[in-house]
C-alpha atoms as a PDB file:
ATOM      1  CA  UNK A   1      82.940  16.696 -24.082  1.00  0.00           C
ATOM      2  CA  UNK A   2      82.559  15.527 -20.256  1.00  0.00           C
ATOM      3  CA  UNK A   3      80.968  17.690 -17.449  1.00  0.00           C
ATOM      4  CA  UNK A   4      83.380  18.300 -15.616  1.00  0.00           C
ATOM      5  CA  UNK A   5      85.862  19.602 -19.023  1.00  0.00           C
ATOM      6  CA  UNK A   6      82.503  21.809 -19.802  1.00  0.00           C
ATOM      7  CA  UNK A   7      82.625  23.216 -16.282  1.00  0.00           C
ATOM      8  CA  UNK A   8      86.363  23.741 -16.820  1.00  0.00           C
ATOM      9  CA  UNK A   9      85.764  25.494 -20.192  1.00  0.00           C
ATOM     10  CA  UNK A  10      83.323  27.646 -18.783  1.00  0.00           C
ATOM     11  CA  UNK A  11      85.327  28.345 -15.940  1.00  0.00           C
ATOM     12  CA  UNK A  12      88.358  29.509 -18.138  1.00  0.00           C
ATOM     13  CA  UNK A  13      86.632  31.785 -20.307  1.00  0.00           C
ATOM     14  CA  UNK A  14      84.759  33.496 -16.995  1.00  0.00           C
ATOM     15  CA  UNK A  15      88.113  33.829 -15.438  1.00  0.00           C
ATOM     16  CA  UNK A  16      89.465  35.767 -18.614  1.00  0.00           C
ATOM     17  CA  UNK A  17      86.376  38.122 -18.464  1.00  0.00           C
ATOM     18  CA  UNK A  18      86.783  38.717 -14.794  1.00  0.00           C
ATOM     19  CA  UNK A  19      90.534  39.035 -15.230  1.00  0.00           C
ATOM     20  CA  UNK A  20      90.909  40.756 -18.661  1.00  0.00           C
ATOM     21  CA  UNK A  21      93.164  38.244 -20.166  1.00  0.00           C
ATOM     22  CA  UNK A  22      92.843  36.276 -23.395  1.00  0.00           C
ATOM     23  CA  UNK A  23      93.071  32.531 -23.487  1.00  0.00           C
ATOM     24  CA  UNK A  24      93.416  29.661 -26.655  1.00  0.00           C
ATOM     25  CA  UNK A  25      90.261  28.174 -28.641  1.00  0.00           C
ATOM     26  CA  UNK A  26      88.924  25.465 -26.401  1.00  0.00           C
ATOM     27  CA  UNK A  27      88.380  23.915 -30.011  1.00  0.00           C
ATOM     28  CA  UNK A  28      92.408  23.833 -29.690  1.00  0.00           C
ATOM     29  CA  UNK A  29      92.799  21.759 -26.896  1.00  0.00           C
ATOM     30  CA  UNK A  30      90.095  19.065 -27.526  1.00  0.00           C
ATOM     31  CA  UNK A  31      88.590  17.586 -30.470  1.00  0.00           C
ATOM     32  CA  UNK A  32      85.208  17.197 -29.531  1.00  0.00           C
ATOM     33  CA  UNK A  33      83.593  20.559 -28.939  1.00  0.00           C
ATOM     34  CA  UNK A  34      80.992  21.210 -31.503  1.00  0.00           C
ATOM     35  CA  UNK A  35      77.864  23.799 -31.010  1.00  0.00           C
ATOM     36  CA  UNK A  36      76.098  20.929 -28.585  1.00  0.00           C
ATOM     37  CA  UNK A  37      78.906  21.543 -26.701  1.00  0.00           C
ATOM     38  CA  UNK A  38      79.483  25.175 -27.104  1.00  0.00           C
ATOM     39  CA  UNK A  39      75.608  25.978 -26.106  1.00  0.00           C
ATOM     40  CA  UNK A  40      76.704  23.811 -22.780  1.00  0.00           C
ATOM     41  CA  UNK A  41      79.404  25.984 -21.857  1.00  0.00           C
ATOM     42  CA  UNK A  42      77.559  28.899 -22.665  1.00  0.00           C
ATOM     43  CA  UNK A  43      74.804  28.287 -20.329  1.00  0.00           C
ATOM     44  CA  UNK A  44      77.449  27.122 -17.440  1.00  0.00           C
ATOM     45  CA  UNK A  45      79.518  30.388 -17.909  1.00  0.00           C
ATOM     46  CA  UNK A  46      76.416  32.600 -17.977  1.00  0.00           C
ATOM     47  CA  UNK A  47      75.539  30.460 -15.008  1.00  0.00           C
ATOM     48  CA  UNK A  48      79.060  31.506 -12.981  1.00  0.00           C
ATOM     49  CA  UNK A  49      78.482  35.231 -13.972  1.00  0.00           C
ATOM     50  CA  UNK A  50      74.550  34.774 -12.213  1.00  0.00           C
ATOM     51  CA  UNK A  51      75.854  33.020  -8.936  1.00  0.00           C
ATOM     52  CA  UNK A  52      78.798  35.951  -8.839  1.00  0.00           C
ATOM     53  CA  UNK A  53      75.844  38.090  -8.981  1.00  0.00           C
ATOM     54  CA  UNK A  54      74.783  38.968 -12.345  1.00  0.00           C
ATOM     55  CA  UNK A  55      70.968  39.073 -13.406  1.00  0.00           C
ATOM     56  CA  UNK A  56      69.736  37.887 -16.569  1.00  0.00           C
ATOM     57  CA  UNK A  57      67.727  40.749 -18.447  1.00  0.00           C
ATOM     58  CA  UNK A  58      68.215  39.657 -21.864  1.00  0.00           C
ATOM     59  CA  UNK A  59      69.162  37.890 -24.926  1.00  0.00           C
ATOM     60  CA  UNK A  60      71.546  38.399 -28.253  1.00  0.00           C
ATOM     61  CA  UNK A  61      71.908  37.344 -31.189  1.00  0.00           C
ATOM     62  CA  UNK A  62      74.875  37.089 -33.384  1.00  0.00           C
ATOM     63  CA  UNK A  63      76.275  35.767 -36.893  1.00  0.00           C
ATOM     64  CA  UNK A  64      72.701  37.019 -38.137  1.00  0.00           C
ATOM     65  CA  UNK A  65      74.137  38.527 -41.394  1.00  0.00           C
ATOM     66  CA  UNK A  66      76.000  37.746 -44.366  1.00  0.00           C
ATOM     67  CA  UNK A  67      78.410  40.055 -43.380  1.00  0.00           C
ATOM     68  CA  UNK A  68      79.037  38.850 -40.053  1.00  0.00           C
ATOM     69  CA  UNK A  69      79.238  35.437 -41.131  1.00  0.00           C
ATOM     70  CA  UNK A  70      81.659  36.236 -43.602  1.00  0.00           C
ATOM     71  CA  UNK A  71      83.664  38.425 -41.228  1.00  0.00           C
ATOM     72  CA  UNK A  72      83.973  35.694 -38.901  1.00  0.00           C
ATOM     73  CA  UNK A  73      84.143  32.776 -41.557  1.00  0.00           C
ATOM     74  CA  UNK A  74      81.197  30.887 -39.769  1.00  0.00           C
ATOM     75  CA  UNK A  75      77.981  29.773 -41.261  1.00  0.00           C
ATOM     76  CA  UNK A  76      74.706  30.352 -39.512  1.00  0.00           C
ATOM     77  CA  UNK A  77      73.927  32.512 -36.669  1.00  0.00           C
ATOM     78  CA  UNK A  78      74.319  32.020 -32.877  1.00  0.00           C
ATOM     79  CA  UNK A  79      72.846  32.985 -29.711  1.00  0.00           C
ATOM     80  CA  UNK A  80      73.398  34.240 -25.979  1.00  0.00           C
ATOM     81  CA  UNK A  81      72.830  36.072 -22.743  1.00  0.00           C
ATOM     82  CA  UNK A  82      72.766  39.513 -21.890  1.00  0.00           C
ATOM     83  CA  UNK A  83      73.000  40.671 -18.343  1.00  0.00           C
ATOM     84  CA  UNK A  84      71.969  43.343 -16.119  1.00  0.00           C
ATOM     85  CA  UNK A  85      76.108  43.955 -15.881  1.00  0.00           C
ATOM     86  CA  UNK A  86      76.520  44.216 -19.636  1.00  0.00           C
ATOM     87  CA  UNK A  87      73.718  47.326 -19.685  1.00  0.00           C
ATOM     88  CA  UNK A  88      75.251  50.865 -20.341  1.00  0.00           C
ATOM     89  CA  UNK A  89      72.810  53.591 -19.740  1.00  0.00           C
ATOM     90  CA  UNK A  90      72.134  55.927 -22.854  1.00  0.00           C
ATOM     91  CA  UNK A  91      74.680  58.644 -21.871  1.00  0.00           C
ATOM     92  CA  UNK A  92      77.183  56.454 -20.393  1.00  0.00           C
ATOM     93  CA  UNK A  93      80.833  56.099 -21.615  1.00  0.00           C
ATOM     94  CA  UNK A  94      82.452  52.904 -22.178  1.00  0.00           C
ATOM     95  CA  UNK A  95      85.144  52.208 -20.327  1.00  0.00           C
ATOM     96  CA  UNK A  96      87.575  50.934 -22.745  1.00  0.00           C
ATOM     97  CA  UNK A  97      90.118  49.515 -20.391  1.00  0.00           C
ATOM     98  CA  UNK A  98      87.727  47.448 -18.946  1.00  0.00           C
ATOM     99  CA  UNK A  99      87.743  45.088 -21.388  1.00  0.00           C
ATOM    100  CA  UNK A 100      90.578  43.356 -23.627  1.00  0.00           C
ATOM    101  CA  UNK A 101      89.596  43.482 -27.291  1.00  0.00           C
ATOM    102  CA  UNK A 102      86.408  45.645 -28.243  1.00  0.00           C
ATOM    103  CA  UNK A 103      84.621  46.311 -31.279  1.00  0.00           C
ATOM    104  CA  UNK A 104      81.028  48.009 -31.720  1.00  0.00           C
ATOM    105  CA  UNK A 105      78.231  47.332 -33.777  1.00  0.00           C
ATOM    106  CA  UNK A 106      74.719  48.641 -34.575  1.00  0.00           C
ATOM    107  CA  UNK A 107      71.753  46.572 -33.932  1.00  0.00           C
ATOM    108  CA  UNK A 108      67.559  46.649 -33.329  1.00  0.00           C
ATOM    109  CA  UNK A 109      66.705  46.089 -30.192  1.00  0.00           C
ATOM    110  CA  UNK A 110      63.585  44.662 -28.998  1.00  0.00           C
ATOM    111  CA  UNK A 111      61.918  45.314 -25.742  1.00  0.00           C
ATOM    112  CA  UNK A 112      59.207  41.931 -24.759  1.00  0.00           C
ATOM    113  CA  UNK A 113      55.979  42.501 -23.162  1.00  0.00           C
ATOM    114  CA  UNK A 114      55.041  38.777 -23.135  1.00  0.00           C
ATOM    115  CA  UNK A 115      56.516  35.557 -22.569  1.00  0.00           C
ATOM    116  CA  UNK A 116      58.203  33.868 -26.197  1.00  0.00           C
ATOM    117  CA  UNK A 117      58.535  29.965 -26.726  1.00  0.00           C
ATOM    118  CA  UNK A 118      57.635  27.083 -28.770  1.00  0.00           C
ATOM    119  CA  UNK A 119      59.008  25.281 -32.077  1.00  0.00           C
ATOM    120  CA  UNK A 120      56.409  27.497 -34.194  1.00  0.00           C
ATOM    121  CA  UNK A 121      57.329  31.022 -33.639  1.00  0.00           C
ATOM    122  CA  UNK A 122      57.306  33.334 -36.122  1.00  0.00           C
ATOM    123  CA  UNK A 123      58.220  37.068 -36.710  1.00  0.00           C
ATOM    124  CA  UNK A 124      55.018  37.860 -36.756  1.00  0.00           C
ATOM    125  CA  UNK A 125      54.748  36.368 -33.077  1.00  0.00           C
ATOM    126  CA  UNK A 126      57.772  38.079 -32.182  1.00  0.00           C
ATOM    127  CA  UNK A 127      56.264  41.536 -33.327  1.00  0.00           C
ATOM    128  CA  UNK A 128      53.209  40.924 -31.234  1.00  0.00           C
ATOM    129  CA  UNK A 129      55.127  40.463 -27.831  1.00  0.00           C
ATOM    130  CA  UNK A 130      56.861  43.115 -28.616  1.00  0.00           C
ATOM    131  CA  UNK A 131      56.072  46.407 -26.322  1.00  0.00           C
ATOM    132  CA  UNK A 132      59.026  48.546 -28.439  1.00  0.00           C
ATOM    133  CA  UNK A 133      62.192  48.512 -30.538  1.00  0.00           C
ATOM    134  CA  UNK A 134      65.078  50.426 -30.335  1.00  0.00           C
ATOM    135  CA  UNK A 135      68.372  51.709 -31.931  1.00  0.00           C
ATOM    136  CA  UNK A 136      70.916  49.225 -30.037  1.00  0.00           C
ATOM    137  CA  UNK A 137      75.017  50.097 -30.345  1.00  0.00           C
ATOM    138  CA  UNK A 138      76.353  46.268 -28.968  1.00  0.00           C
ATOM    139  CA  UNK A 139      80.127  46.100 -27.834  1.00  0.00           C
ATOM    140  CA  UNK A 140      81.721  42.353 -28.561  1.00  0.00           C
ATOM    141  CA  UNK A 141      84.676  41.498 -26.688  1.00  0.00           C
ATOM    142  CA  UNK A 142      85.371  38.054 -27.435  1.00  0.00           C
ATOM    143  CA  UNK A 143      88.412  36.406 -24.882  1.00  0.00           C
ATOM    144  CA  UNK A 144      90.070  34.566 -26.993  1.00  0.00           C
ATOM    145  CA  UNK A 145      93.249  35.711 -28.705  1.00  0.00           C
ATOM    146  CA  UNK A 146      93.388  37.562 -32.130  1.00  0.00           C
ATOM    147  CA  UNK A 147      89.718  37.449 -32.238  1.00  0.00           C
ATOM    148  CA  UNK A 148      89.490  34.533 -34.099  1.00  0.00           C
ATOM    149  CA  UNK A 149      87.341  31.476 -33.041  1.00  0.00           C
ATOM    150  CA  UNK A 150      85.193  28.738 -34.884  1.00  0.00           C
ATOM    151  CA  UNK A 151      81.735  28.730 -34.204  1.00  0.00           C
ATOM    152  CA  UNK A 152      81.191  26.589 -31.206  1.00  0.00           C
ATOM    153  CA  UNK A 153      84.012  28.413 -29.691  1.00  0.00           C
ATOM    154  CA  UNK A 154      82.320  31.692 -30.045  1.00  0.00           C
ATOM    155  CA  UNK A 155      79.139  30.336 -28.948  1.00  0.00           C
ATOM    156  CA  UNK A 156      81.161  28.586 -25.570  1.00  0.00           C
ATOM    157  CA  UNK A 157      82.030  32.640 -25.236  1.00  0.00           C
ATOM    158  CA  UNK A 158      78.446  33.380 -24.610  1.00  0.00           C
ATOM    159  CA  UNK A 159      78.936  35.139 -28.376  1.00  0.00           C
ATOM    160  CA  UNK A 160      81.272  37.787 -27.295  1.00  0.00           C
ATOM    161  CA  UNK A 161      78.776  39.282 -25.154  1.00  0.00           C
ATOM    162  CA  UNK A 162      80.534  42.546 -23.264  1.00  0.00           C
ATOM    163  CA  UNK A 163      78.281  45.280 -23.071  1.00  0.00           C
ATOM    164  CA  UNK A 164      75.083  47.164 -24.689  1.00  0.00           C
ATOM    165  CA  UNK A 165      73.316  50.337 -24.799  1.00  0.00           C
ATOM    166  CA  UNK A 166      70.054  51.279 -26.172  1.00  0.00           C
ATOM    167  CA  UNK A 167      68.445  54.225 -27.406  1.00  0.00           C
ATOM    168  CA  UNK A 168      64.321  55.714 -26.760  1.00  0.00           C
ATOM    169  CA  UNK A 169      61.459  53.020 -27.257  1.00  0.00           C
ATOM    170  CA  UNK A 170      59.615  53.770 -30.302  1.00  0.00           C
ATOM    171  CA  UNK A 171      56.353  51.390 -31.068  1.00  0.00           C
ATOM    172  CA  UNK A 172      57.074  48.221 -33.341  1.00  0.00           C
ATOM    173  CA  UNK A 173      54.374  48.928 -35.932  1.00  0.00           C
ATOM    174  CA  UNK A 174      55.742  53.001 -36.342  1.00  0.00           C
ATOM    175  CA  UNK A 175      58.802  51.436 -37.719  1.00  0.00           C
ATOM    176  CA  UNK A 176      59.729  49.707 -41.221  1.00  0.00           C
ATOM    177  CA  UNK A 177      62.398  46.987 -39.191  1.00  0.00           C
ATOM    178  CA  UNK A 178      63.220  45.229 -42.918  1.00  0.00           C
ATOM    179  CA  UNK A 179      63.571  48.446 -44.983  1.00  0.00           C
ATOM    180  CA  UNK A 180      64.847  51.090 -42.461  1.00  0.00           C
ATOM    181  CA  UNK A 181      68.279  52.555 -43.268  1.00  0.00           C
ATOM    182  CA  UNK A 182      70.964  52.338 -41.285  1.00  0.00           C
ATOM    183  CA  UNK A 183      74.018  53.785 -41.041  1.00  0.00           C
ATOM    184  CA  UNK A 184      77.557  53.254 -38.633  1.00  0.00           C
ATOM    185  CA  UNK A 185      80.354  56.028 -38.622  1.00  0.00           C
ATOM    186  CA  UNK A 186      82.974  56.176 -36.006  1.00  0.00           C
ATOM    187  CA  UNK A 187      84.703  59.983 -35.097  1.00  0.00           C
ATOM    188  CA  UNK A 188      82.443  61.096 -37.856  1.00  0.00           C
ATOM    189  CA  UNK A 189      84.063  58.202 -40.644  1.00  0.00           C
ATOM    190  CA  UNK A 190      81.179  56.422 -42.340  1.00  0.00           C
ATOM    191  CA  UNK A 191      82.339  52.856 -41.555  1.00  0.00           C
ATOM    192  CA  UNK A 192      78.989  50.970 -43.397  1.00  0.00           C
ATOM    193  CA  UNK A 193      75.158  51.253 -44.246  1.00  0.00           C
ATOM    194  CA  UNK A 194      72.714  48.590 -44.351  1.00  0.00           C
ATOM    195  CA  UNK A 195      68.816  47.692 -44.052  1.00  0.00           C
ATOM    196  CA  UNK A 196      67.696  46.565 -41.361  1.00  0.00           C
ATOM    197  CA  UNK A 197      66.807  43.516 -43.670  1.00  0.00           C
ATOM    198  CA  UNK A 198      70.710  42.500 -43.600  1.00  0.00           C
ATOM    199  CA  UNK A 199      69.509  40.752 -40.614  1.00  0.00           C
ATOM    200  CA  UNK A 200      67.952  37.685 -41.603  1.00  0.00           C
ATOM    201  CA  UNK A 201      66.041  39.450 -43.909  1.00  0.00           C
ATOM    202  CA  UNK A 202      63.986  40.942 -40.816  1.00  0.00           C
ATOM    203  CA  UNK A 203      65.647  41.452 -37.461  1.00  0.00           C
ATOM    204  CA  UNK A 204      62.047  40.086 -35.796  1.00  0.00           C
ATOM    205  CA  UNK A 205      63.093  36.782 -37.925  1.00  0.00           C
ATOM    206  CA  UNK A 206      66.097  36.222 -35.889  1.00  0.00           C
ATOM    207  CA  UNK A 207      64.574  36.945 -32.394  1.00  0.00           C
ATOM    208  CA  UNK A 208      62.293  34.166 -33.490  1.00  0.00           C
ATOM    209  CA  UNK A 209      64.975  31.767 -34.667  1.00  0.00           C
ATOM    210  CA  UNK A 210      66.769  32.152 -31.337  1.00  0.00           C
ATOM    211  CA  UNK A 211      62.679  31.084 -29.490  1.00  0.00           C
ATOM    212  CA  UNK A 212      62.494  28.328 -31.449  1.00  0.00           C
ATOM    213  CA  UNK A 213      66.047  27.518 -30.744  1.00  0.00           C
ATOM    214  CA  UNK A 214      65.599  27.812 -27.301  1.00  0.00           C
ATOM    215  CA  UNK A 215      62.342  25.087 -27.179  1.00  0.00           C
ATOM    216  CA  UNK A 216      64.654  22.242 -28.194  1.00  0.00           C
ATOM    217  CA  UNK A 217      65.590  22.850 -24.186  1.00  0.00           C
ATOM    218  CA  UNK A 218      62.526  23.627 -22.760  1.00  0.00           C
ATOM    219  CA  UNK A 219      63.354  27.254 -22.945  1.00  0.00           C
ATOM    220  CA  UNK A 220      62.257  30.552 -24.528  1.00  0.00           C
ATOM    221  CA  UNK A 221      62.504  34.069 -23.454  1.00  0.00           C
ATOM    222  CA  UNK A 222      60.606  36.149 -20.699  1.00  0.00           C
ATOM    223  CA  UNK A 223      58.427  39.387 -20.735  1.00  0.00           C
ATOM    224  CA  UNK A 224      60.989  42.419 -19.628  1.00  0.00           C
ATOM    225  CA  UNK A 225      63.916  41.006 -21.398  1.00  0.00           C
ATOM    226  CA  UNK A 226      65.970  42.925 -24.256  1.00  0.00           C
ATOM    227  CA  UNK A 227      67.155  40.990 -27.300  1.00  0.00           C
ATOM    228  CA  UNK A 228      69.721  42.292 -29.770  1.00  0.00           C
ATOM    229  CA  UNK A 229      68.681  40.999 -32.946  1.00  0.00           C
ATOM    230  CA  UNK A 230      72.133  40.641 -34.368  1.00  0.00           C
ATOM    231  CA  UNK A 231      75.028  42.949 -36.038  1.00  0.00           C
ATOM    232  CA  UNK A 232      73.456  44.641 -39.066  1.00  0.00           C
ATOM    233  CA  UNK A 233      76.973  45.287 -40.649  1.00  0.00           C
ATOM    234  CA  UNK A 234      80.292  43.953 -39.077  1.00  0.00           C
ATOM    235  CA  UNK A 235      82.278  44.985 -35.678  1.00  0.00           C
ATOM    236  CA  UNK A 236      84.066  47.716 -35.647  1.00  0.00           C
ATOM    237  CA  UNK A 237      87.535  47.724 -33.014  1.00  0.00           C
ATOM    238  CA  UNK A 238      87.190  51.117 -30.988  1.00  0.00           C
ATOM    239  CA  UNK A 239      90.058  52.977 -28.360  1.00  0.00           C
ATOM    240  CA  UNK A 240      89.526  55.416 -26.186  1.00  0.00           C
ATOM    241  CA  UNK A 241      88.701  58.856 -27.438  1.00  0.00           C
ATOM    242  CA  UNK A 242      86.346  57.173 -30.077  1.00  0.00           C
ATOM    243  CA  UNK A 243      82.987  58.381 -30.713  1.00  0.00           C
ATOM    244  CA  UNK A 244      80.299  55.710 -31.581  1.00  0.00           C
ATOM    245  CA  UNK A 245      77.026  56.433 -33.824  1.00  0.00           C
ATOM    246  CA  UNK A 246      74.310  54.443 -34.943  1.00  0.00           C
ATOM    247  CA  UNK A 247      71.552  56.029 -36.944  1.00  0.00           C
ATOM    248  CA  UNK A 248      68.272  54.344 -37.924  1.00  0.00           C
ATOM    249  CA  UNK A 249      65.649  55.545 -39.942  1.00  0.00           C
ATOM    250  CA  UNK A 250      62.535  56.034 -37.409  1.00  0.00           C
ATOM    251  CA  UNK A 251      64.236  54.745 -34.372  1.00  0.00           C
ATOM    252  CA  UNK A 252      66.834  57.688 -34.479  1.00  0.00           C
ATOM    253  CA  UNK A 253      70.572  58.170 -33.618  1.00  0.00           C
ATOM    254  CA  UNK A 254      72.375  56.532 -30.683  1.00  0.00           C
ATOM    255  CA  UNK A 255      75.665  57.617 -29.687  1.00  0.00           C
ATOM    256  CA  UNK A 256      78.398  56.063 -27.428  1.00  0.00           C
ATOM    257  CA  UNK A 257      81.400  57.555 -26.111  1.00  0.00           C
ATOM    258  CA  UNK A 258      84.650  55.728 -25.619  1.00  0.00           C
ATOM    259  CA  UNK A 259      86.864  56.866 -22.792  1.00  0.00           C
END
């Protein structure tokens, strides 16, 4: 894909956030976008949302379970950008009508106290730059129509990225992050239960994936920034009224209202 169709790409799918619209697959209209191409447009789109304003404060990732991959009939996980924009504050409602097509999911969050890159990173490195985890509730709102997309045009999306919220800081090492138990209900409806081992088989596994990831560009993450380690069950589609809760064993229970 040329430059200048990547900078229209990007430039499409930040229009539909701003705007609140849906638009086609980009995979629709050309041939040649693959996840080369999809982590281009990505990085241009986040780029539009930081000269409108925006601050990077984060990262996500996405696809990181079985069940999300299956979900979303893709194959290996993906990564993006989380802004200061995005952040809800624990407490806050989410405004519904602000965006076109939500759907909520429970995640670990981890909060960086040192810098992350390099080919070689492992969870264990992940776990020692890591000042705190917490229980995460993400909200996906992907812009293209019927929430269906192939996996570089989910990734072009900046992987549904919308908004996030995050629950107290608890120390890494007072938590089990592969064996904790998690739970998802909506208005009080159990809607799944997992480990947090459905991600990747340890959520600090994935954070790392996205590092080393990131080096093939010179890249890795920065002290300060959240990362969502990925869905550990799949998206749920929420209205307003809805009540949100994530419970985690040892990080505790994180609650969003819809409005």
């Amino acid at each position: 894909m040329s430059t200048t169709l990547v900078a229209d790409s990007a430039a499409l799918l930040y229009g539909a956030a701003r705007d609140g619209q849906l638009v086609d697959l980009l995979s629709v209209a050309t041939a040649t976008l693959d996840v080369t191409t999809g982590y281009a447009i990505e990085d241009t789109l986040v780029g539009l949302h930081v000269a409108d304003g925006a601050t990077v404060t984060g990262a996500k990732l996405g696809l990181t379970s079985i069940a999300k991959q299956v979900e979303m009939q893709v194959h290996e996980p993906i990564g993006g950008w989380l802004t200061d924009r995005m952040a809800l504050a624990e407490g806050e409602p989410l405004v519904v009508g602000s965006l076109v097509q939500p759907r909520c999911e429970p995640e670990i969050a981890f909060l960086l106290g040192a810098d992350l890159s390099g080919t070689d990173v492992s969870a264990a490195d992940v776990l020692a730059a890591t000042t705190s985890v917490m229980a995460a509730i993400e909200v996906l709102d992907s812009r293209y129509r019927d929430y269906r997309f192939t996996l570089p045009d989910v990734i072009a999306d900046n992987a549904s990225a919308a908004r996030f919220v995050v629950g107290p800081a608890v120390p890494p090492g007072d938590v089990d992050l592969r064996g904790c138990a998690v739970t998802f209900h909506i208005n009080d409806m159990l809607m799944g239960s997992a480990t947090g081992a459905a991600v990747m088989g340890d959520p600090a596994e994935a954070v790392a994936w996205w590092v080393r990831h990131l080096a093939g560009s010179g890249r890795g993450l920065r002290a300060g920034m959240i990362v969502l380690s990925g869905a550990l069950m799949g998206a749920q589609k929420v209205a307003a009224g809805d009540q949100v809760r994530a419970t985690i064993e040892g990080l505790g229970t994180l609650q969003l209202v819809c409005r």
